[in-house]
PDB file of N, CA and C in Angstrom:
ATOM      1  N   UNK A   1     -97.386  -0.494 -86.455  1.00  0.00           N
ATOM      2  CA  UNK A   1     -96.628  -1.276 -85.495  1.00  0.00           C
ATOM      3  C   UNK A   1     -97.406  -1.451 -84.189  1.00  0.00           C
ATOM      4  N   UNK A   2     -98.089  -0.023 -83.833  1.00  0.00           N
ATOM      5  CA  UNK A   2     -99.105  -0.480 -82.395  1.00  0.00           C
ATOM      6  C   UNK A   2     -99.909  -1.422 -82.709  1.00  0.00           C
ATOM      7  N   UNK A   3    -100.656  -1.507 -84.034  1.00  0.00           N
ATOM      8  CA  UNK A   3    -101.720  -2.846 -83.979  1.00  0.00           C
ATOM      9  C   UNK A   3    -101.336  -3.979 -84.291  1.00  0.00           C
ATOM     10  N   UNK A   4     -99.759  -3.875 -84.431  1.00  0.00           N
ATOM     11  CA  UNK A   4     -99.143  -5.356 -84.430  1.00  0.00           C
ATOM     12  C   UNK A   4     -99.307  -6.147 -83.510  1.00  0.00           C
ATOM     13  N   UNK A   5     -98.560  -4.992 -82.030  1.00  0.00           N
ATOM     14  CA  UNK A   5     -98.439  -5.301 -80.926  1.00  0.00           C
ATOM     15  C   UNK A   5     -99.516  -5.385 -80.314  1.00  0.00           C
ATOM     16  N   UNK A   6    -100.462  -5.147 -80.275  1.00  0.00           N
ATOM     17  CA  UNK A   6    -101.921  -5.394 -79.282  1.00  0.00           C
ATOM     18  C   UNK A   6    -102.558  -6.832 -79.619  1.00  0.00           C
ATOM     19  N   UNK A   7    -102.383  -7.152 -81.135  1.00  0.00           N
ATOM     20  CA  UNK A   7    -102.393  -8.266 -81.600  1.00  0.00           C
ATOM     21  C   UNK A   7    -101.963  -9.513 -81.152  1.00  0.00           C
ATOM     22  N   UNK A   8    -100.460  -9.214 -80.593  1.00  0.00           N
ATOM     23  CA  UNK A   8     -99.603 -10.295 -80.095  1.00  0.00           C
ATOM     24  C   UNK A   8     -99.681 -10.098 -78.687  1.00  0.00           C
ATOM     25  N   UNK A   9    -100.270  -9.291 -77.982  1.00  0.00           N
ATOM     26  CA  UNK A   9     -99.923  -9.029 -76.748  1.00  0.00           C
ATOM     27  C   UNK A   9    -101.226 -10.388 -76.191  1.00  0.00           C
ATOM     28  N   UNK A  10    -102.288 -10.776 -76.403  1.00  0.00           N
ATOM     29  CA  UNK A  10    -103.524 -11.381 -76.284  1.00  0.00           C
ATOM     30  C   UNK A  10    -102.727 -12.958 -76.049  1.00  0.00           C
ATOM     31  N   UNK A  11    -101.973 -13.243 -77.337  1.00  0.00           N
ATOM     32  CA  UNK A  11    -101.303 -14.173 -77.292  1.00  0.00           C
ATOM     33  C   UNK A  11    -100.228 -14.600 -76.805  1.00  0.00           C
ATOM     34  N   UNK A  12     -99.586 -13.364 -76.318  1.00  0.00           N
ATOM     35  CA  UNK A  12     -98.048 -13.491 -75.201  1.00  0.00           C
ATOM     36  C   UNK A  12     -99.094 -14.198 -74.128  1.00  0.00           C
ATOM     37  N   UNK A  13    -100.143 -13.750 -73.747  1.00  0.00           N
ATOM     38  CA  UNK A  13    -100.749 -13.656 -72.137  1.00  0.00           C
ATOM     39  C   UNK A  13    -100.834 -15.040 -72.247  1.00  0.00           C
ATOM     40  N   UNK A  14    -101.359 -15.331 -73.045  1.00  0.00           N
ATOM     41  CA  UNK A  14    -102.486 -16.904 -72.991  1.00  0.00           C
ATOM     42  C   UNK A  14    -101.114 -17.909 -72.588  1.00  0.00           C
ATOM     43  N   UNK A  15    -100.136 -17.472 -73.291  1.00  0.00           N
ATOM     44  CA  UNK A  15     -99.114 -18.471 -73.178  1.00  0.00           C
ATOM     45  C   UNK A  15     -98.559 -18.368 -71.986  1.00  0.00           C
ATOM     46  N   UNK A  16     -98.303 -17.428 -71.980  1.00  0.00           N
ATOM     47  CA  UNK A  16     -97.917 -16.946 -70.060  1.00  0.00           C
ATOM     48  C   UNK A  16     -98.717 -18.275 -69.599  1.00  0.00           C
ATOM     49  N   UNK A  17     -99.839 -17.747 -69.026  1.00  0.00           N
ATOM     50  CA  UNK A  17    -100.939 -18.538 -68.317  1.00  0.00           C
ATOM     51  C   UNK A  17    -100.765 -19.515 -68.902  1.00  0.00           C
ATOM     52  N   UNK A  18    -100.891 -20.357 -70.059  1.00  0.00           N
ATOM     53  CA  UNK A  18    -100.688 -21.933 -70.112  1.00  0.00           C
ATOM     54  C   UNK A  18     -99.492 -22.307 -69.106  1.00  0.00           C
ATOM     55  N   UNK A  19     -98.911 -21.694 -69.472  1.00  0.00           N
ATOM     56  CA  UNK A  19     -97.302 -22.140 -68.649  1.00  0.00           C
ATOM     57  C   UNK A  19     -97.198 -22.116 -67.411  1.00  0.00           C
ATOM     58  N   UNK A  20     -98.056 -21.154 -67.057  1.00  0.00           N
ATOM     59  CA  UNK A  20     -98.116 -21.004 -65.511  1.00  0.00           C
ATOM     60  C   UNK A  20     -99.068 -22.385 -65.015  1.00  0.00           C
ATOM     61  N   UNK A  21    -100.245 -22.503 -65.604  1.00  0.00           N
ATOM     62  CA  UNK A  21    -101.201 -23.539 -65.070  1.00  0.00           C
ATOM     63  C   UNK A  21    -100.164 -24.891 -65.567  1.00  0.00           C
ATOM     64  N   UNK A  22     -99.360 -25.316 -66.365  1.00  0.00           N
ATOM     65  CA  UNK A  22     -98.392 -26.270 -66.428  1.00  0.00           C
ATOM     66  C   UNK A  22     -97.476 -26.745 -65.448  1.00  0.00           C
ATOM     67  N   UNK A  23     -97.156 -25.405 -64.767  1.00  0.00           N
ATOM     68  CA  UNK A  23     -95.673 -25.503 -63.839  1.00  0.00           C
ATOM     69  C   UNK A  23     -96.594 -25.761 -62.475  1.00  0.00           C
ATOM     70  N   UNK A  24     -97.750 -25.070 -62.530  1.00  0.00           N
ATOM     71  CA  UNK A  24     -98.749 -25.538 -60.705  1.00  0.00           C
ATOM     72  C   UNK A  24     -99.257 -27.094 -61.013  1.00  0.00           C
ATOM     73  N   UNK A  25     -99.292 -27.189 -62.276  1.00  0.00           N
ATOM     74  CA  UNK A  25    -100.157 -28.628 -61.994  1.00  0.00           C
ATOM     75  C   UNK A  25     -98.616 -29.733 -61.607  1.00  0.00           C
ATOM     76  N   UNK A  26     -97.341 -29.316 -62.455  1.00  0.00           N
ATOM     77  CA  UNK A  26     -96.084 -30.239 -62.037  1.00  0.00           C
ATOM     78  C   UNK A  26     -96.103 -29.874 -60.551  1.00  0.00           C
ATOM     79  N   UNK A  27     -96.111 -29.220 -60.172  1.00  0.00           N
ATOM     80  CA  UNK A  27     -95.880 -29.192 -58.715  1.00  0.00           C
ATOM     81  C   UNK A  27     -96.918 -29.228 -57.971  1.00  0.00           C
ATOM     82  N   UNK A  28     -98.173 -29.722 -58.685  1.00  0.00           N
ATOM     83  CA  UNK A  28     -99.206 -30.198 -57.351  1.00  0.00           C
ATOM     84  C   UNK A  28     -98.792 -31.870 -57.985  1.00  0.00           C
ATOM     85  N   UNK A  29     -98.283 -32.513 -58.801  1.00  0.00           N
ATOM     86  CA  UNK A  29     -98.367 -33.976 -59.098  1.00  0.00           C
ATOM     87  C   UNK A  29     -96.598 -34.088 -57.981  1.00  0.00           C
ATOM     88  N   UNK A  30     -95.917 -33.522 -57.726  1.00  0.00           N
ATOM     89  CA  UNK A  30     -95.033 -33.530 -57.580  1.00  0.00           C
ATOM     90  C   UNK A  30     -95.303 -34.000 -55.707  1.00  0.00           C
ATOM     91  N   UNK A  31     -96.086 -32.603 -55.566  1.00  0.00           N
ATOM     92  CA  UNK A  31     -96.433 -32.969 -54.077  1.00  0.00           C
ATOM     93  C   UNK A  31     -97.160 -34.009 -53.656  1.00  0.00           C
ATOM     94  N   UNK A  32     -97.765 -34.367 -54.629  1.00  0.00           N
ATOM     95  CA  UNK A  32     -98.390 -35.717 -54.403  1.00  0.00           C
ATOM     96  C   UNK A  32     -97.362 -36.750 -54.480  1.00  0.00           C
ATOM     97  N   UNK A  33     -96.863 -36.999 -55.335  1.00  0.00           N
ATOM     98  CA  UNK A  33     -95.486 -37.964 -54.752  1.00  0.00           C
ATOM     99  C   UNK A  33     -95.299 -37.794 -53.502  1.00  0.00           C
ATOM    100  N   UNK A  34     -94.459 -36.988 -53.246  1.00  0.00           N
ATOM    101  CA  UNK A  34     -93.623 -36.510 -51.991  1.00  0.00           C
ATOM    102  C   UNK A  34     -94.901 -36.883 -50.329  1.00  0.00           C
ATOM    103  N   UNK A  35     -95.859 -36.922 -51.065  1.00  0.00           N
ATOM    104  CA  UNK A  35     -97.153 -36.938 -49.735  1.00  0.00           C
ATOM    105  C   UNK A  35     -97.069 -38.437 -49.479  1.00  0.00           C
ATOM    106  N   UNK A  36     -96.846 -39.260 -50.639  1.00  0.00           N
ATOM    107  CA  UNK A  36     -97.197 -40.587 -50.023  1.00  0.00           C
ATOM    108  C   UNK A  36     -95.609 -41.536 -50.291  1.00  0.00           C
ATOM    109  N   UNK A  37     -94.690 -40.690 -50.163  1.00  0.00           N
ATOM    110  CA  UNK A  37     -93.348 -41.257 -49.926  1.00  0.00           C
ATOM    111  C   UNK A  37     -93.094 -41.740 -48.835  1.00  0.00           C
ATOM    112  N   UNK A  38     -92.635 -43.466 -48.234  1.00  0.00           N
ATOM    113  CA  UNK A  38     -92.394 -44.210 -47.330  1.00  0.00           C
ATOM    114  C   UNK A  38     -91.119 -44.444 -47.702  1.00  0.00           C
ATOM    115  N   UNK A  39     -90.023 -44.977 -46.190  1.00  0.00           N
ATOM    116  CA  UNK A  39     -88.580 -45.156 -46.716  1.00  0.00           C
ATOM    117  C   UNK A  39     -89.256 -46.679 -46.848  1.00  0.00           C
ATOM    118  N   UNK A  40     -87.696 -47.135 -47.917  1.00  0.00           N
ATOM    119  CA  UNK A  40     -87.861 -48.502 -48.060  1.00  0.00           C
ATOM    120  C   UNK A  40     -87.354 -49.439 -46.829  1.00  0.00           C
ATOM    121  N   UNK A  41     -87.976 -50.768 -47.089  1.00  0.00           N
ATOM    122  CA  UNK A  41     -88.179 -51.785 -46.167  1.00  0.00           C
ATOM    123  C   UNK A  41     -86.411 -52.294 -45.874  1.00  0.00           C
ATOM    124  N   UNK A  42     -86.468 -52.640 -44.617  1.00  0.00           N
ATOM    125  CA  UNK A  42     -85.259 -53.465 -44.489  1.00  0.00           C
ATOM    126  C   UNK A  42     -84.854 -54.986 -44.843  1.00  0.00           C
ATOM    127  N   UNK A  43     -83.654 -55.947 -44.932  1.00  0.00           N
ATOM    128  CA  UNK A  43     -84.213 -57.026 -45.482  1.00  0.00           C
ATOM    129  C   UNK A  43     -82.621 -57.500 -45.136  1.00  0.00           C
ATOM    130  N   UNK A  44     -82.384 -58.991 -44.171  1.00  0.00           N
ATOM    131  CA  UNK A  44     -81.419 -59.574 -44.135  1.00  0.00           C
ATOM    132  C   UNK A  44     -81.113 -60.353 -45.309  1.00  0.00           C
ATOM    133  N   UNK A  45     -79.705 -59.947 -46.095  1.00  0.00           N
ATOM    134  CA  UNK A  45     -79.307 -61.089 -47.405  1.00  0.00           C
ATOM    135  C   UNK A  45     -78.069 -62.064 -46.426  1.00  0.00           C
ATOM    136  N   UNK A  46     -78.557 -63.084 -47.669  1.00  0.00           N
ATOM    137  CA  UNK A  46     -77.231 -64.015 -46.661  1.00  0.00           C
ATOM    138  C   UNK A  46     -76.775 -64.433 -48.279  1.00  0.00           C
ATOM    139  N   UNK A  47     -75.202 -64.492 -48.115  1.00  0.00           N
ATOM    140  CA  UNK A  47     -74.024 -64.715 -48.683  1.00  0.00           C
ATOM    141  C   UNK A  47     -74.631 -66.103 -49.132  1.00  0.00           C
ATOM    142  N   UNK A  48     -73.924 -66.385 -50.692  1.00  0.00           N
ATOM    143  CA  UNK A  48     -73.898 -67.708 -51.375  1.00  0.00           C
ATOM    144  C   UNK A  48     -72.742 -68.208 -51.289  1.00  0.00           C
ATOM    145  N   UNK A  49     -71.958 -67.757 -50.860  1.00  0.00           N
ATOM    146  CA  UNK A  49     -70.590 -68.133 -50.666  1.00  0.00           C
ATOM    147  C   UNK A  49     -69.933 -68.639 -49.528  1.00  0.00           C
ATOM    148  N   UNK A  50     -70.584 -68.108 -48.316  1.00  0.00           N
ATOM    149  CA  UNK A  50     -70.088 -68.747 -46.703  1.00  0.00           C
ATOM    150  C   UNK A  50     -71.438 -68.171 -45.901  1.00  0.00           C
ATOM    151  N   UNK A  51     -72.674 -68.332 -46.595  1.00  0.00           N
ATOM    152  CA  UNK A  51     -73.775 -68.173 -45.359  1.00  0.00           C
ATOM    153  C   UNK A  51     -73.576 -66.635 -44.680  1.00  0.00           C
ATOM    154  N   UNK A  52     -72.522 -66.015 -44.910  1.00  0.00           N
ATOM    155  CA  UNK A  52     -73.062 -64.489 -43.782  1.00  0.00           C
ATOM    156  C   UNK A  52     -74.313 -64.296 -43.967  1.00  0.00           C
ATOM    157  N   UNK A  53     -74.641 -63.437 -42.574  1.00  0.00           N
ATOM    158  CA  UNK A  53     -75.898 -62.444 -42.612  1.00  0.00           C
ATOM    159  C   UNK A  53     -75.688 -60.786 -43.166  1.00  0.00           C
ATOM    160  N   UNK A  54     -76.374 -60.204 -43.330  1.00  0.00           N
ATOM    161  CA  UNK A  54     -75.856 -58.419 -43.409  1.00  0.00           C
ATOM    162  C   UNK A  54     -77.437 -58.039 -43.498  1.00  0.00           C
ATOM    163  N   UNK A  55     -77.428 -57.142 -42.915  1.00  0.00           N
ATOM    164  CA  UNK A  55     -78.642 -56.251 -42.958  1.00  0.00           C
ATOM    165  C   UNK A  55     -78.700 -55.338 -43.999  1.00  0.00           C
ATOM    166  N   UNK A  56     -79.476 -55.184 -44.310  1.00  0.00           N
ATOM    167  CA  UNK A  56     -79.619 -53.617 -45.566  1.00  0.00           C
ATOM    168  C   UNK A  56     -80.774 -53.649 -46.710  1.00  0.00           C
ATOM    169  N   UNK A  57     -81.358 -52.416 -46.872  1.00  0.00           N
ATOM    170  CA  UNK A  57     -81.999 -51.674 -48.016  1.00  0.00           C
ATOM    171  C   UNK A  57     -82.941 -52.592 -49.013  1.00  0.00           C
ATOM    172  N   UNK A  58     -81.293 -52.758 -49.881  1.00  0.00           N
ATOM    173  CA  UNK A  58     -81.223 -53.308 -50.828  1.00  0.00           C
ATOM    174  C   UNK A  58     -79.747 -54.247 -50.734  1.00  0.00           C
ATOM    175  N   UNK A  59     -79.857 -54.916 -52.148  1.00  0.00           N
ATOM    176  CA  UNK A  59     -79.159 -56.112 -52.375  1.00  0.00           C
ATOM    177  C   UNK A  59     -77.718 -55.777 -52.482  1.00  0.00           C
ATOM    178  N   UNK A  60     -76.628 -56.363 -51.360  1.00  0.00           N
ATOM    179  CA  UNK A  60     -75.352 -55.999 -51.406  1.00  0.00           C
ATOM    180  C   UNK A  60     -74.516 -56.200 -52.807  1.00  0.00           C
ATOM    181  N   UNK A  61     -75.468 -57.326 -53.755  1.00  0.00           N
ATOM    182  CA  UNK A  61     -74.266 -57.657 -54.774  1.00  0.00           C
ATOM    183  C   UNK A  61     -74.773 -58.717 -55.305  1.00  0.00           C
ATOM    184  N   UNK A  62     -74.232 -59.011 -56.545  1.00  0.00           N
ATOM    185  CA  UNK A  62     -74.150 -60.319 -56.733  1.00  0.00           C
ATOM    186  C   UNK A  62     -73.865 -61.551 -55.851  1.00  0.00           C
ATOM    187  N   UNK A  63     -74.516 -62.609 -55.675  1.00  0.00           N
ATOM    188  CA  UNK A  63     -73.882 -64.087 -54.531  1.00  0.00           C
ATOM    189  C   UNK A  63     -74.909 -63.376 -53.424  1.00  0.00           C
ATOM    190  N   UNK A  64     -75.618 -62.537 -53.164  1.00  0.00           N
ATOM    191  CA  UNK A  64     -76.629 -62.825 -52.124  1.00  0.00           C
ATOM    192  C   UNK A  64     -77.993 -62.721 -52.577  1.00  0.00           C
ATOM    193  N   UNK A  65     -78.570 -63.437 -51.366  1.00  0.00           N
ATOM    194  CA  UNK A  65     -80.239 -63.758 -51.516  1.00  0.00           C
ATOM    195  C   UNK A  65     -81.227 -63.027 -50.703  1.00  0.00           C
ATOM    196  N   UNK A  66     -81.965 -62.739 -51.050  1.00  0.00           N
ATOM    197  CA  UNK A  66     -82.837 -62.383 -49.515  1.00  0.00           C
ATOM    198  C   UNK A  66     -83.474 -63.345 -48.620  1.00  0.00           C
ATOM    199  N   UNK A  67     -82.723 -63.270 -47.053  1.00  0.00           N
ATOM    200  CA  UNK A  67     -83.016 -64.076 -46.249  1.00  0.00           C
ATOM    201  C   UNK A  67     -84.203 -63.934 -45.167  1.00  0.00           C
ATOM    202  N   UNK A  68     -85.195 -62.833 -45.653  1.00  0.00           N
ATOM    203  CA  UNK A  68     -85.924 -62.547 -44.183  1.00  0.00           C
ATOM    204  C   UNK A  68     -87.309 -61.911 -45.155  1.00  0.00           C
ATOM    205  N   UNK A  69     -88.004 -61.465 -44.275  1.00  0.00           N
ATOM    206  CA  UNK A  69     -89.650 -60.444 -44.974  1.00  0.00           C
ATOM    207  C   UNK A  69     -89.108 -59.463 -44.472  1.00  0.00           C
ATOM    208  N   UNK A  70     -89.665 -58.559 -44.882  1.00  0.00           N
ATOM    209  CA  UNK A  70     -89.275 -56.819 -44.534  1.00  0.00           C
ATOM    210  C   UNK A  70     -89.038 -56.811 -43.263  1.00  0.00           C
ATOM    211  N   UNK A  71     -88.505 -55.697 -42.431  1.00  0.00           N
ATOM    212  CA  UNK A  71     -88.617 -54.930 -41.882  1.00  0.00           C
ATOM    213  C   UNK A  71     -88.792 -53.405 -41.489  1.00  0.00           C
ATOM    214  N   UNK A  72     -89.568 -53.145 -40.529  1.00  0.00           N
ATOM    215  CA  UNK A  72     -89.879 -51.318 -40.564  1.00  0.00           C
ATOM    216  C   UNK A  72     -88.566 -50.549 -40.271  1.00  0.00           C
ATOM    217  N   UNK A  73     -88.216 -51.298 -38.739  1.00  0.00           N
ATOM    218  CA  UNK A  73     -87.220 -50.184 -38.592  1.00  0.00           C
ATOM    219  C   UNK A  73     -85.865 -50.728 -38.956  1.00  0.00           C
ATOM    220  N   UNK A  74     -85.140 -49.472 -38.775  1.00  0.00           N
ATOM    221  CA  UNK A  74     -83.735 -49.393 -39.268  1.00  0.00           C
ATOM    222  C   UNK A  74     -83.014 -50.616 -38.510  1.00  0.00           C
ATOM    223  N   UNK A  75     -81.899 -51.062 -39.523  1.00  0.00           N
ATOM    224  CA  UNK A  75     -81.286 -52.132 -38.931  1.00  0.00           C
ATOM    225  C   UNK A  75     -82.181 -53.051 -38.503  1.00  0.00           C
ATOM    226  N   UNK A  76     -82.722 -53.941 -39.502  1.00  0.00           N
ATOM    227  CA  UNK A  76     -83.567 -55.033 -38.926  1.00  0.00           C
ATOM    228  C   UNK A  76     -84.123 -54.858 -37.792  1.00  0.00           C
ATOM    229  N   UNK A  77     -84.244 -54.103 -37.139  1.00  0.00           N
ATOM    230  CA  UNK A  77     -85.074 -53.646 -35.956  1.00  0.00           C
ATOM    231  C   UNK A  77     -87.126 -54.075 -36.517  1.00  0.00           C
ATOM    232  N   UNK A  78     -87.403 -54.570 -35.564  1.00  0.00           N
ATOM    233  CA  UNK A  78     -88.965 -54.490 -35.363  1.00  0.00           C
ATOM    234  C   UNK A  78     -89.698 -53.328 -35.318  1.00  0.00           C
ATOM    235  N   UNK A  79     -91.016 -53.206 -35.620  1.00  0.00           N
ATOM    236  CA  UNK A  79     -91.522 -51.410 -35.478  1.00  0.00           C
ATOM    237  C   UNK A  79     -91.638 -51.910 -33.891  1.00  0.00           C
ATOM    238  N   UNK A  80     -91.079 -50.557 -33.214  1.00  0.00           N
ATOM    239  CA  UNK A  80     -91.567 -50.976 -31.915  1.00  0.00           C
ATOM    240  C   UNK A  80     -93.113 -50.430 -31.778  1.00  0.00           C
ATOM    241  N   UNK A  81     -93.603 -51.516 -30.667  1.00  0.00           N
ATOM    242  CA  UNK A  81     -95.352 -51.570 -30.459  1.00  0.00           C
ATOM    243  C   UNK A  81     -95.284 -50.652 -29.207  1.00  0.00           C
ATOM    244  N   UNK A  82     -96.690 -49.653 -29.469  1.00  0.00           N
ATOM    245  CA  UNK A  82     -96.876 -48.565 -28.713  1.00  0.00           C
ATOM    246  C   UNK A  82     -98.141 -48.843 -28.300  1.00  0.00           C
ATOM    247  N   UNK A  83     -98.323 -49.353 -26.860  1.00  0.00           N
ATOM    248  CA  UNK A  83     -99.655 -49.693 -26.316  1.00  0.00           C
ATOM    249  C   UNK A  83    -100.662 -48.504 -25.166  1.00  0.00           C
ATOM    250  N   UNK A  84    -101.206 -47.950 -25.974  1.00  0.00           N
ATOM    251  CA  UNK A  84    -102.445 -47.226 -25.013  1.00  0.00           C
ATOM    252  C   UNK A  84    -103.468 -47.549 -24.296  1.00  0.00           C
ATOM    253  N   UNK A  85    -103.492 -47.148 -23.200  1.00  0.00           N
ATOM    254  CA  UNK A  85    -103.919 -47.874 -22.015  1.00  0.00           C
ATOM    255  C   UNK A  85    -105.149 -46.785 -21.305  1.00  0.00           C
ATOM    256  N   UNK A  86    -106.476 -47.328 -21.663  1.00  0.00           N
ATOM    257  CA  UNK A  86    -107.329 -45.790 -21.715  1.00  0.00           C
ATOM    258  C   UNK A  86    -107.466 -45.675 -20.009  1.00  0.00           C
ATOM    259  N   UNK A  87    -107.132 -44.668 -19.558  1.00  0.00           N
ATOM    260  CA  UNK A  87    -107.253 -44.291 -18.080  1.00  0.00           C
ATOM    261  C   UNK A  87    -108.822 -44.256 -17.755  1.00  0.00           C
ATOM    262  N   UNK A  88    -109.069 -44.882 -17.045  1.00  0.00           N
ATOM    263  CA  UNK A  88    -110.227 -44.513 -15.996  1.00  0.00           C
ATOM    264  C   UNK A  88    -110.628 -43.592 -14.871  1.00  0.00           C
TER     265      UNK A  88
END
């Protein structure tokens, strides 16, 4: 029975360690997602039905279109521009 077990013990390990180098590589592909995650763009739809405007995400529904090109910030907001001004 001991030289069963010394037998299998070689092969418990290896599997260990596969599993382990499996679960670091999901969570280094994982962090890589998460590294180059941006929120999504903003985007005015307007109604097929009476012209409204609405701001948002994504698409409120059926009967609207997208009325605009992206935007950065929230609520159709513009990115605001940040101007540096090198001191002398």
């Amino acid at each position: 029975m001991a030289a069963m077990l010394r037998r299998q013990s070689p092969s418990r390990w290896w599997a260990a360690a596969v599993a382990a180098a499996a679960a670091l590589g999901l969570l280094g592909l994982l962090g890589a997602q998460l590294a180059l995650a941006a929120p999504a763009p903003w985007y005015y739809w307007r109604s097929t039905i009476d012209n409204a405007r609405v701001c948002a995400q994504t698409s409120p529904g059926s009967g609207w279109v997208q009325d605009s090109g992206p935007f950065d910030g929230p609520g159709c907001q513009p990115r605001p521009r940040v101007f540096i001004l090198p001191s002398r």
